[in-house]
C-alpha atoms as a PDB file:
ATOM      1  CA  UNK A   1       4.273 -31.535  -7.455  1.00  0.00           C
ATOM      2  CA  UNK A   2       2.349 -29.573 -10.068  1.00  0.00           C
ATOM      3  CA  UNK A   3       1.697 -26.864  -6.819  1.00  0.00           C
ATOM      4  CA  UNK A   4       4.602 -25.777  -6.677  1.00  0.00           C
ATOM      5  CA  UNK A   5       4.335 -24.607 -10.051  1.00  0.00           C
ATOM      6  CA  UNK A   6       1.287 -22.790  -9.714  1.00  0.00           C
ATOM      7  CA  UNK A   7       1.168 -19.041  -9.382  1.00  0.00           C
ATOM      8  CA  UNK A   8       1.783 -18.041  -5.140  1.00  0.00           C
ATOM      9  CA  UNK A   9      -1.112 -16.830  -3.919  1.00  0.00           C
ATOM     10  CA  UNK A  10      -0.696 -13.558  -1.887  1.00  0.00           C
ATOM     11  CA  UNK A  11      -3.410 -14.055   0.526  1.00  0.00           C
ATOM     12  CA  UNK A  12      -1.818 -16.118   3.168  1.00  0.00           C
ATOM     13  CA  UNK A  13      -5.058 -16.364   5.111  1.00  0.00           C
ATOM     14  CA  UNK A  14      -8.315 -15.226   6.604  1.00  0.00           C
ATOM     15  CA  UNK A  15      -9.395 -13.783   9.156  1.00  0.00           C
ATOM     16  CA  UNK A  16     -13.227 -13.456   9.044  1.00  0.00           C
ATOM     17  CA  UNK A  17     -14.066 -10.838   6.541  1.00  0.00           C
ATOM     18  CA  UNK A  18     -10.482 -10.073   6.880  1.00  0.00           C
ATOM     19  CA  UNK A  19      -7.621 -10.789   4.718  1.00  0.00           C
ATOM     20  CA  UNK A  20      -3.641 -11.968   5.520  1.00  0.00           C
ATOM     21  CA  UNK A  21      -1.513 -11.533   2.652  1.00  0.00           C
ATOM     22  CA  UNK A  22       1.862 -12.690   2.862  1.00  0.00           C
ATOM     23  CA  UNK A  23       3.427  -9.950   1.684  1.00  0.00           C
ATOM     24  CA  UNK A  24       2.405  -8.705   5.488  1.00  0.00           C
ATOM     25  CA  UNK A  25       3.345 -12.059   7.139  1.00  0.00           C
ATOM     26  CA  UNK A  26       6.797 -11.820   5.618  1.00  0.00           C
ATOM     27  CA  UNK A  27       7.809  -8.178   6.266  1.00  0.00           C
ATOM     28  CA  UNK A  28       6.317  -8.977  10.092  1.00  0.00           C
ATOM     29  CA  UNK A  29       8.580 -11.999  10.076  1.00  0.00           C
ATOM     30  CA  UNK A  30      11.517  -9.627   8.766  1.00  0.00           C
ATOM     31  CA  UNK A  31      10.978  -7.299  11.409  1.00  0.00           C
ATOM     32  CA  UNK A  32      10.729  -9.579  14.358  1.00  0.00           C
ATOM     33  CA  UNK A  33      13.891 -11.409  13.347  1.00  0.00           C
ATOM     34  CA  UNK A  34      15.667  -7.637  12.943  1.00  0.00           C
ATOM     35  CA  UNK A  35      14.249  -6.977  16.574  1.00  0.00           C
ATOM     36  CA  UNK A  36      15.449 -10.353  18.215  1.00  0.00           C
ATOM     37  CA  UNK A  37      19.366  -9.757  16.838  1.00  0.00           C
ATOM     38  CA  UNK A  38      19.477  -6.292  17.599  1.00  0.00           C
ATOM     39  CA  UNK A  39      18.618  -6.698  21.164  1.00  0.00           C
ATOM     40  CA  UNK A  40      21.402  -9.713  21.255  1.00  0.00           C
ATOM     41  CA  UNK A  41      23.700  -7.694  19.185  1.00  0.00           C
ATOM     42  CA  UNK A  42      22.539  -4.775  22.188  1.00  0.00           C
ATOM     43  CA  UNK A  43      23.746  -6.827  24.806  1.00  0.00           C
ATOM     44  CA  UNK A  44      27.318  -7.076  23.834  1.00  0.00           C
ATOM     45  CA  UNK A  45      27.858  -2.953  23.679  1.00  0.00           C
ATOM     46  CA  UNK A  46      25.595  -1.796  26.705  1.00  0.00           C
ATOM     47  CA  UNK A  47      22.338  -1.123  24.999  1.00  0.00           C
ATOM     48  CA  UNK A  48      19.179  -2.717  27.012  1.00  0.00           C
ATOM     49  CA  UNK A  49      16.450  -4.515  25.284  1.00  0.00           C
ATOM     50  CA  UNK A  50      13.807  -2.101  26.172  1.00  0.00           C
ATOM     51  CA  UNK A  51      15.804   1.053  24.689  1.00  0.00           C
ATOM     52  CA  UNK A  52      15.583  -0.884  21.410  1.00  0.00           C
ATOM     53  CA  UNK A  53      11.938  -2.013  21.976  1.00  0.00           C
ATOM     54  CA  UNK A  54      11.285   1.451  22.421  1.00  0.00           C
ATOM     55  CA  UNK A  55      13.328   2.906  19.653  1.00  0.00           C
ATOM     56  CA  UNK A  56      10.993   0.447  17.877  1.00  0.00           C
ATOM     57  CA  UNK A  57       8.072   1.544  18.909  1.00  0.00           C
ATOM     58  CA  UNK A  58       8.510   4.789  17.791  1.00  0.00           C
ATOM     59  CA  UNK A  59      10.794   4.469  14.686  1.00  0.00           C
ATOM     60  CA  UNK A  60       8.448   0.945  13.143  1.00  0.00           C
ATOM     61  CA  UNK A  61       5.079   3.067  12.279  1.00  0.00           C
ATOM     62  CA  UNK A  62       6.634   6.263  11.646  1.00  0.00           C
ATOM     63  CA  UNK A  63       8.865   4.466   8.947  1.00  0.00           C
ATOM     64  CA  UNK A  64       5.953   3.166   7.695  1.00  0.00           C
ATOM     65  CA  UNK A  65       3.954   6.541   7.410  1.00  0.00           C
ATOM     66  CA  UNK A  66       7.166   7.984   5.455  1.00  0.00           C
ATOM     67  CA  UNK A  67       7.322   5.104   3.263  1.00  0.00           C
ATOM     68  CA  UNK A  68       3.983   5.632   2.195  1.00  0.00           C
ATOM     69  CA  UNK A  69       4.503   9.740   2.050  1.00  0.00           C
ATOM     70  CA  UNK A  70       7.495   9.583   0.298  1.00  0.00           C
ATOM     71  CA  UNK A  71       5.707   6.896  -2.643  1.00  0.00           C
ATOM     72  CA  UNK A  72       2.204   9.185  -2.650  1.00  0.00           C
ATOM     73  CA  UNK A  73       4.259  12.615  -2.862  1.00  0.00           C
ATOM     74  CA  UNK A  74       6.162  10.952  -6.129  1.00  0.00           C
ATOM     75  CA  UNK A  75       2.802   9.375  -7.417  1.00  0.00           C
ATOM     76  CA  UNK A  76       0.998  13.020  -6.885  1.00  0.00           C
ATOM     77  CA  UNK A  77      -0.445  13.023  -9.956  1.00  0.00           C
ATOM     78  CA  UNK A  78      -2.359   9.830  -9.593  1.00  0.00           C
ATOM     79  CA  UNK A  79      -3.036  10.771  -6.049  1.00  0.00           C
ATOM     80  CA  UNK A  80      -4.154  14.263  -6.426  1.00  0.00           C
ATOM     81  CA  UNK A  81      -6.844  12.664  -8.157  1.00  0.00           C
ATOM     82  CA  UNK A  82      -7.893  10.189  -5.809  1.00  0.00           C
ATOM     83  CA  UNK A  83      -7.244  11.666  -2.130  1.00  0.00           C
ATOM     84  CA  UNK A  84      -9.553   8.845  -0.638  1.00  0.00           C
ATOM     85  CA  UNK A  85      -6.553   6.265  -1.800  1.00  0.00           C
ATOM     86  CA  UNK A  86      -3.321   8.026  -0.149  1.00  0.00           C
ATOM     87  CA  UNK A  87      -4.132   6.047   3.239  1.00  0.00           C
ATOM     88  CA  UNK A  88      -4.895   2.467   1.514  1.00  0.00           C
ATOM     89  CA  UNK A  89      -1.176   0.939   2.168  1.00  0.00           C
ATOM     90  CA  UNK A  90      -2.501  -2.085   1.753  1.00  0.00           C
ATOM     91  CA  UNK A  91      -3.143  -1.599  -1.999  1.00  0.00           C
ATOM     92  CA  UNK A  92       0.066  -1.536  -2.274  1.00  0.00           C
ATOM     93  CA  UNK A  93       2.693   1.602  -2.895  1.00  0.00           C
ATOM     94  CA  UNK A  94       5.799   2.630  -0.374  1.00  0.00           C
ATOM     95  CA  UNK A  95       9.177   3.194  -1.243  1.00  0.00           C
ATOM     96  CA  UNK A  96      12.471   2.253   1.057  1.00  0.00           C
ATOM     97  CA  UNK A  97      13.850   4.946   1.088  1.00  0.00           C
ATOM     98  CA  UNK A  98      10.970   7.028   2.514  1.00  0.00           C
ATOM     99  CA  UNK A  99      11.070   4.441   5.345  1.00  0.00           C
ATOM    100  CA  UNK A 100      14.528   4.726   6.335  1.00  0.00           C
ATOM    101  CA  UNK A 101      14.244   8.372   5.975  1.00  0.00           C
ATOM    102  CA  UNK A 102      11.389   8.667   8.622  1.00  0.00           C
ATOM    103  CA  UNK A 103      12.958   6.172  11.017  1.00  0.00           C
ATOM    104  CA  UNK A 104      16.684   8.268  10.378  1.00  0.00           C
ATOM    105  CA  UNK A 105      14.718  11.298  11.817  1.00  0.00           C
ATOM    106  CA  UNK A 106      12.971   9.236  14.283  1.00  0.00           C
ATOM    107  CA  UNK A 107      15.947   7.620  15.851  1.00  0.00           C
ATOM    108  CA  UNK A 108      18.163  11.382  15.697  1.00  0.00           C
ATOM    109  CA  UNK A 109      14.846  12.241  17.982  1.00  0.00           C
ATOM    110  CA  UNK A 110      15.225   9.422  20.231  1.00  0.00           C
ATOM    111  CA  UNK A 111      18.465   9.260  20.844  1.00  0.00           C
ATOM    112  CA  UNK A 112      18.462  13.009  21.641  1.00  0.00           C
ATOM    113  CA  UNK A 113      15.826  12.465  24.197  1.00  0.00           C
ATOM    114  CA  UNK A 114      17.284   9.797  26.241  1.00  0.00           C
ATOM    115  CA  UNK A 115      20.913  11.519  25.779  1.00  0.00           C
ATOM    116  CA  UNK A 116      21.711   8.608  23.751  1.00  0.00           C
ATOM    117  CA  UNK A 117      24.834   8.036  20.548  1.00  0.00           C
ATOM    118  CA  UNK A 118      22.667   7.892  17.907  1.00  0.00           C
ATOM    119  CA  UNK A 119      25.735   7.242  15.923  1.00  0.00           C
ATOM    120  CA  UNK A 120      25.913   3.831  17.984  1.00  0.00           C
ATOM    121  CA  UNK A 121      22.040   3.301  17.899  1.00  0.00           C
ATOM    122  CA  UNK A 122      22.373   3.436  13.835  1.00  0.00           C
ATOM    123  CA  UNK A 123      25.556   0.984  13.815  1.00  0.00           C
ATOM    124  CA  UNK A 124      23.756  -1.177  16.096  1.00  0.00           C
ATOM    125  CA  UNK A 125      20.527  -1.353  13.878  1.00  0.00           C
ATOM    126  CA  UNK A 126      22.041  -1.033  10.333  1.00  0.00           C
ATOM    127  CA  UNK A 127      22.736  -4.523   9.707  1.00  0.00           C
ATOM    128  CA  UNK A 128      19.763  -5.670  11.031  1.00  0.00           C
ATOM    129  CA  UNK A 129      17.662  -3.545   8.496  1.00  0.00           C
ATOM    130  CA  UNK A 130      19.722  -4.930   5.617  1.00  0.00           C
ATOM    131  CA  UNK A 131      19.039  -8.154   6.440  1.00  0.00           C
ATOM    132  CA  UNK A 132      14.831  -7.252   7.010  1.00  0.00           C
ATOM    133  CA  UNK A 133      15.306  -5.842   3.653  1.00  0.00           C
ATOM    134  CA  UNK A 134      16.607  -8.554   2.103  1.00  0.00           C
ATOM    135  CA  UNK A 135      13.376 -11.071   3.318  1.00  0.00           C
ATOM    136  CA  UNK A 136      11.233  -7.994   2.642  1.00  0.00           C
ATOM    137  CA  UNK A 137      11.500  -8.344  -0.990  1.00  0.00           C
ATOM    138  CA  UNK A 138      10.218 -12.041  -0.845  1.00  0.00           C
ATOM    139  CA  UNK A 139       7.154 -10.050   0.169  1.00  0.00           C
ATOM    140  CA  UNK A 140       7.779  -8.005  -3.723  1.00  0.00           C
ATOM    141  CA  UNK A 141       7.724 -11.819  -4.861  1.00  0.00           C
ATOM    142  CA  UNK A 142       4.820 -12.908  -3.793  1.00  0.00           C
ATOM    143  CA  UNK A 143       2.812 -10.253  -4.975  1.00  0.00           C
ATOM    144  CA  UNK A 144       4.867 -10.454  -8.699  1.00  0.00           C
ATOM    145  CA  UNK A 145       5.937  -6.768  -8.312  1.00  0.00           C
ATOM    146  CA  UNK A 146       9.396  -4.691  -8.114  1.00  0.00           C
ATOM    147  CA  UNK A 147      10.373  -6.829 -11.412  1.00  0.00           C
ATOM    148  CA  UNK A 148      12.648  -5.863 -13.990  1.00  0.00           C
ATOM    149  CA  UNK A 149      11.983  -5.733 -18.021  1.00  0.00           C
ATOM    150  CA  UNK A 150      10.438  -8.559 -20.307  1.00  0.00           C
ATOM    151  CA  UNK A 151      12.800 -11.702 -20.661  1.00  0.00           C
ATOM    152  CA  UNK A 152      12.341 -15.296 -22.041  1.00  0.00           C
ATOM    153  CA  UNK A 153      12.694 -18.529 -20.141  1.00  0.00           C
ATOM    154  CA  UNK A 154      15.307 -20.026 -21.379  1.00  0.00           C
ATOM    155  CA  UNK A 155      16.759 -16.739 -19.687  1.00  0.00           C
ATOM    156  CA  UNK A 156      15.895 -17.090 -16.615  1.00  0.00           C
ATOM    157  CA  UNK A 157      16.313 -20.811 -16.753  1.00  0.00           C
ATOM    158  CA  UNK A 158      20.223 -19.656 -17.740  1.00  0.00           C
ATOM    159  CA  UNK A 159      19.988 -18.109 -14.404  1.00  0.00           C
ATOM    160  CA  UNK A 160      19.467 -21.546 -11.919  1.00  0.00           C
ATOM    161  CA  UNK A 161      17.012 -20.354 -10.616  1.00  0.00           C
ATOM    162  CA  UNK A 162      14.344 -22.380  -8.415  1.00  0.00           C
ATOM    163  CA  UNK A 163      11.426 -23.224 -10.861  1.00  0.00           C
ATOM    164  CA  UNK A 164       9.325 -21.806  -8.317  1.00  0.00           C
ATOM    165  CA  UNK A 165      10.751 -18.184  -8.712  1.00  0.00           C
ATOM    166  CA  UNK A 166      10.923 -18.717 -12.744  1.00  0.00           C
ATOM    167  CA  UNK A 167       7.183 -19.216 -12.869  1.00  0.00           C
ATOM    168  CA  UNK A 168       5.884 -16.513 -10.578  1.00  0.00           C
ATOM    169  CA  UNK A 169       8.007 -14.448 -12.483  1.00  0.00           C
ATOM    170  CA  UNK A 170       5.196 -15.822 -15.727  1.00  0.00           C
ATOM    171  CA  UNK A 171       3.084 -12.479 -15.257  1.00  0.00           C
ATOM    172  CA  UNK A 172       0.438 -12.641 -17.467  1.00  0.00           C
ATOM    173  CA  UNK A 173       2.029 -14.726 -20.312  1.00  0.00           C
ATOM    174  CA  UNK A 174       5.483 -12.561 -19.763  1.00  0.00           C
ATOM    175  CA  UNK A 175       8.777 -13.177 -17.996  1.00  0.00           C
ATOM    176  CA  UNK A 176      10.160 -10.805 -16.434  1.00  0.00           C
ATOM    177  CA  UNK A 177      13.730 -10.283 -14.540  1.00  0.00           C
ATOM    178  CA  UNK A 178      13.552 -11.151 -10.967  1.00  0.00           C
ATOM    179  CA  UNK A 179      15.530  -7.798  -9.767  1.00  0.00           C
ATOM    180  CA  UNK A 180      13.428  -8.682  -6.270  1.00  0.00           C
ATOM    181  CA  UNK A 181      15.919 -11.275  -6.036  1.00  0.00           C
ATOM    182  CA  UNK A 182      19.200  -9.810  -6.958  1.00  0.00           C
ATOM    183  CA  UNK A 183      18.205  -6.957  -4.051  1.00  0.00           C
ATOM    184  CA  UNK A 184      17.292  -9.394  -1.630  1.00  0.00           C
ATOM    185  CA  UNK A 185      20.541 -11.210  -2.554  1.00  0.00           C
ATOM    186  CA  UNK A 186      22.811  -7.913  -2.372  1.00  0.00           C
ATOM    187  CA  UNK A 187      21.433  -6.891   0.916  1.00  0.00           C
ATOM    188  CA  UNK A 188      21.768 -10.436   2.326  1.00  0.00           C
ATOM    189  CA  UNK A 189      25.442 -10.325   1.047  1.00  0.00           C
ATOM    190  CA  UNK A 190      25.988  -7.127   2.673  1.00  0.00           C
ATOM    191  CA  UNK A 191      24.634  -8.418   5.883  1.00  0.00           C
ATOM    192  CA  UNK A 192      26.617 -11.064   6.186  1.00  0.00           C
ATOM    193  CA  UNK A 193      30.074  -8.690   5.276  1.00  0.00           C
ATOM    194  CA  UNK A 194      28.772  -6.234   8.169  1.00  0.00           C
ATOM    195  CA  UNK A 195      28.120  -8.788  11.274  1.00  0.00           C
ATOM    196  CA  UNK A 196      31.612 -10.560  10.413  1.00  0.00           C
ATOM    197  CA  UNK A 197      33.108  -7.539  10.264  1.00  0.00           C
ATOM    198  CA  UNK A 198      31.756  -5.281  13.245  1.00  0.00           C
ATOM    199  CA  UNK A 199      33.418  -6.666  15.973  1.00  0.00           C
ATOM    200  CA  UNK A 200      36.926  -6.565  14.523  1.00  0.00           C
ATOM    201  CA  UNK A 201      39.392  -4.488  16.919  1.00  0.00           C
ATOM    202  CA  UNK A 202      39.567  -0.635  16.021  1.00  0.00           C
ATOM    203  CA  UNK A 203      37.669  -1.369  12.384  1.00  0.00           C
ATOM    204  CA  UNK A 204      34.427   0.993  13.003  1.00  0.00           C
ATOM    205  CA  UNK A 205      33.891   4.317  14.669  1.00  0.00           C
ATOM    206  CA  UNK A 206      30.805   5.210  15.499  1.00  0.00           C
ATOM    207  CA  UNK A 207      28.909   5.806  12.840  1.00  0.00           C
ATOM    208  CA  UNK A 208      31.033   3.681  10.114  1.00  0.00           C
ATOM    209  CA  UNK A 209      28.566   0.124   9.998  1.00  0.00           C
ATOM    210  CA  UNK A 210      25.801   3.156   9.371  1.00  0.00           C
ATOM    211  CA  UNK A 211      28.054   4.567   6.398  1.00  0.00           C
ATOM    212  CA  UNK A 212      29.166   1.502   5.251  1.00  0.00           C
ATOM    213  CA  UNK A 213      25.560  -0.031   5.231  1.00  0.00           C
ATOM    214  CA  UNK A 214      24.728   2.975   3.238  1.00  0.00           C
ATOM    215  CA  UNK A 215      27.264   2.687   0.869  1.00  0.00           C
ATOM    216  CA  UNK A 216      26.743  -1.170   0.148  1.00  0.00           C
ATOM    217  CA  UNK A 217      22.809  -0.579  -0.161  1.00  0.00           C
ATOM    218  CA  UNK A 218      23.156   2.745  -2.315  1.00  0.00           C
ATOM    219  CA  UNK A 219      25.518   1.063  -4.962  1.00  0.00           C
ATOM    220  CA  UNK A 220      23.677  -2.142  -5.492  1.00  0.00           C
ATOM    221  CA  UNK A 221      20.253  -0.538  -5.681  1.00  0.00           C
ATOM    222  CA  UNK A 222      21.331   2.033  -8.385  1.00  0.00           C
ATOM    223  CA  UNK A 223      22.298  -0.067 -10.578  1.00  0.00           C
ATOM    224  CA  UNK A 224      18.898  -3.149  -9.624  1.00  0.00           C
ATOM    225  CA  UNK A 225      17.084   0.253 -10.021  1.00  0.00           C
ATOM    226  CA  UNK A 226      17.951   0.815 -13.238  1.00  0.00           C
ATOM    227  CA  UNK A 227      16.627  -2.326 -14.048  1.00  0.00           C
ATOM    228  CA  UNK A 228      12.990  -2.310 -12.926  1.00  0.00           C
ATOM    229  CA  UNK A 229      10.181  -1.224 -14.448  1.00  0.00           C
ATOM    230  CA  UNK A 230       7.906   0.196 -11.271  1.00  0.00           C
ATOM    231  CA  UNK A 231      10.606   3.440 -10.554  1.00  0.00           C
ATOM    232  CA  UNK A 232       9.356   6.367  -9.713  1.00  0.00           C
ATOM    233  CA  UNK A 233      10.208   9.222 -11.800  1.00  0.00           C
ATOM    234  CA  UNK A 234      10.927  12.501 -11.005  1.00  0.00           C
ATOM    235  CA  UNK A 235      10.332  14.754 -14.419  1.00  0.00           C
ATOM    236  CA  UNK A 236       9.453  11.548 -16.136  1.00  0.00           C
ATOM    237  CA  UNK A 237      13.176  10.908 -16.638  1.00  0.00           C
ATOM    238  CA  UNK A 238      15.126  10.755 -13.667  1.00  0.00           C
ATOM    239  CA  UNK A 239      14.345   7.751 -11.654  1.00  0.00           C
ATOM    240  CA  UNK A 240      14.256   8.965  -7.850  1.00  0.00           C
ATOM    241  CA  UNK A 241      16.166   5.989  -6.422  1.00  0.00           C
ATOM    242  CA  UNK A 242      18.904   5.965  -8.652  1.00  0.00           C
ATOM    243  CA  UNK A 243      19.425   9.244  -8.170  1.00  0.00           C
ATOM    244  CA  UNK A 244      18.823   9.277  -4.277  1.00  0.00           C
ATOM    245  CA  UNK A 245      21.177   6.198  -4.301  1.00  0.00           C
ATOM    246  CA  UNK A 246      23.884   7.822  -6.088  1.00  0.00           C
ATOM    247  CA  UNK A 247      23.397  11.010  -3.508  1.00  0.00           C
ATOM    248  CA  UNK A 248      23.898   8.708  -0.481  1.00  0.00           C
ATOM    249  CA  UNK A 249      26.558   7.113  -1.755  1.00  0.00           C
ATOM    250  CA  UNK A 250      28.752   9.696  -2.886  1.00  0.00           C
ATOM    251  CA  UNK A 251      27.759  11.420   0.533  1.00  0.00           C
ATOM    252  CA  UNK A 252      28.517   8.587   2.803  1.00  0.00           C
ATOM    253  CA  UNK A 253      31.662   7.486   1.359  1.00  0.00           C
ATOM    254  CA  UNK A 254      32.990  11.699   1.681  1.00  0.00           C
ATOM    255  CA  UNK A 255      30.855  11.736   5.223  1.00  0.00           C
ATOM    256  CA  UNK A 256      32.984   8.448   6.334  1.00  0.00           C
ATOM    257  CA  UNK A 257      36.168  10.136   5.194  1.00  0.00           C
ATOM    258  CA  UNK A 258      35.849  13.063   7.157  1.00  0.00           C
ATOM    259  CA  UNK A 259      35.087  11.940  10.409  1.00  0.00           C
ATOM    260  CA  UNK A 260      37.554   9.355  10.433  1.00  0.00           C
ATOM    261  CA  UNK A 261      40.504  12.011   9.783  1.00  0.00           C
ATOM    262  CA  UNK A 262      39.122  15.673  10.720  1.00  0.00           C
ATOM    263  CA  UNK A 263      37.080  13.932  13.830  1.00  0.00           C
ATOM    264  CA  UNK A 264      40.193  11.179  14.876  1.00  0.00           C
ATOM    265  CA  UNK A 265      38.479  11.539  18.702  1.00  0.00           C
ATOM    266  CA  UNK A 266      35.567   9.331  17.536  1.00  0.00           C
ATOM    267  CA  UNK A 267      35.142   6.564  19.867  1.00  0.00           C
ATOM    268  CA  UNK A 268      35.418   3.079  18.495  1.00  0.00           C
ATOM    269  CA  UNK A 269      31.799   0.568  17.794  1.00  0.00           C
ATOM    270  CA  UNK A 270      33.106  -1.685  20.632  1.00  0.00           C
ATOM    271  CA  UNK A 271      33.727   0.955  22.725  1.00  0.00           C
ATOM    272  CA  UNK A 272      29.896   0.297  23.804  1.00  0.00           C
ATOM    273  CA  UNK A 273      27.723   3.088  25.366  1.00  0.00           C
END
């Protein structure tokens, strides 16, 4: 069994000259999945499968371009340097937040077009993303990044956790806090709390799973932010996500407010399209 407590390796497989790393595999996997429930999740409130495939289509790679945007516009003076590297994604470097940014916009676009509730399309898709999110950051595990500080063992031994998560967390002779983990585990949690929730009689208008998905997310990752040691900084003191997640979630918890009392017209979630 000594395998399992060897570091992962993050090339999956290859392809030729060509290399699969799993960090790919697993946000792939992540995505499918996300695709698969929204369309059944569709189903029930009058959405078709191919306005979500096409949603997808447009919202998947422009997320990804704004991920990578958002990380190189925050990393400018590394970049700046070396313009050949903004377009290598695969060498790693995208933030969340950029992503759901760009695929916001994207959707707000879409939905416009095809004379569409975007408000619906966002409920419909927001716990779906959490829960991508959540087996996205296996992807952080695998490649030992988005950690936390220095720790010992017997920490992290304190913790449970699966020997095989202790030692790839054994970076170079260090342990370090597994705050991959206690995302992943947040935004699974938060999953769960939305799809048991969303179908409750007169619980969510439109727009409210969004809000509340972006309240859950916003609160957790503040404080996991605060914790790791790959932030970007804005001023070289302000990490960007905490402060971005304290922004959204101050904004979506007074956002929610109003429309459920100045806006009372607001159809229900289940009221379908």
């Amino acid at each position: 069994m000594n395998f399992l407590l060897a570091t992962l390796n993050p090339i999956a497989f290859k392809l030729g000259p060509s290399e699969v790393r799993w960090y790919g595999v697993i946000i792939a996997s992540a995505v499918i999945l996300a695709i698969v429930l929204a369309i059944f999740e569709g189903k029930k409130i009058g959405i078709d499968e191919d306005t979500i495939y096409d949603m997808v289509l447009w919202a998947l790679p422009i997320s990804i371009v704004s991920a990578r945007l958002y990380y190189v516009v925050f990393e400018w003076s590394y970049y700046s340097q070396h313009l050949s590297e903004v377009y290598r994604i695969w060498d790693g470097g995208i933030a969340i937040y950029g992503g759901l940014i760009g695929a916001m916009i994207t959707v707000i676009v879409f939905c416009q077009r095809r004379h569409l509730s975007a408000w619906l399309l966002f409920d419909l898709a927001a716990p779906v993303v959490l829960l991508a999110q959540s087996i996205g950051r296996w992807g952080n595990f695998v490649n030992q990044e988005a950690h936390g500080g220095k720790t010992t063992l017997e920490a992290l031994q304190n913790l449970h956790l699966p020997e095989f998560i202790i030692n790839q967390m054994n970076i170079d002779g260090t342990y370090y806090q597994p705050t991959f983990l206690y995302e992943s585990l947040w935004s699974l949690i938060g999953f769960f709390i939305l799809i048991s929730l969303r179908h409750r009689l007169h619980l969510f208008k439109r727009g409210e799973i969004l809000f509340t998905y972006l309240i859950w997310y916003s609160f957790g990752r503040f404080f996991i932010e605060g914790m790791r040691t790959d932030s970007l900084m804005l001023f070289s003191t302000i990490r960007v996500s905490q402060l971005l997640s304290l922004v959204i979630f101050v904004g979506s918890i007074s956002w929610l407010l109003l429309r459920r009392y100045w806006e009372p017209q607001n159809q229900w979630y289940l009221d379908g399209q």
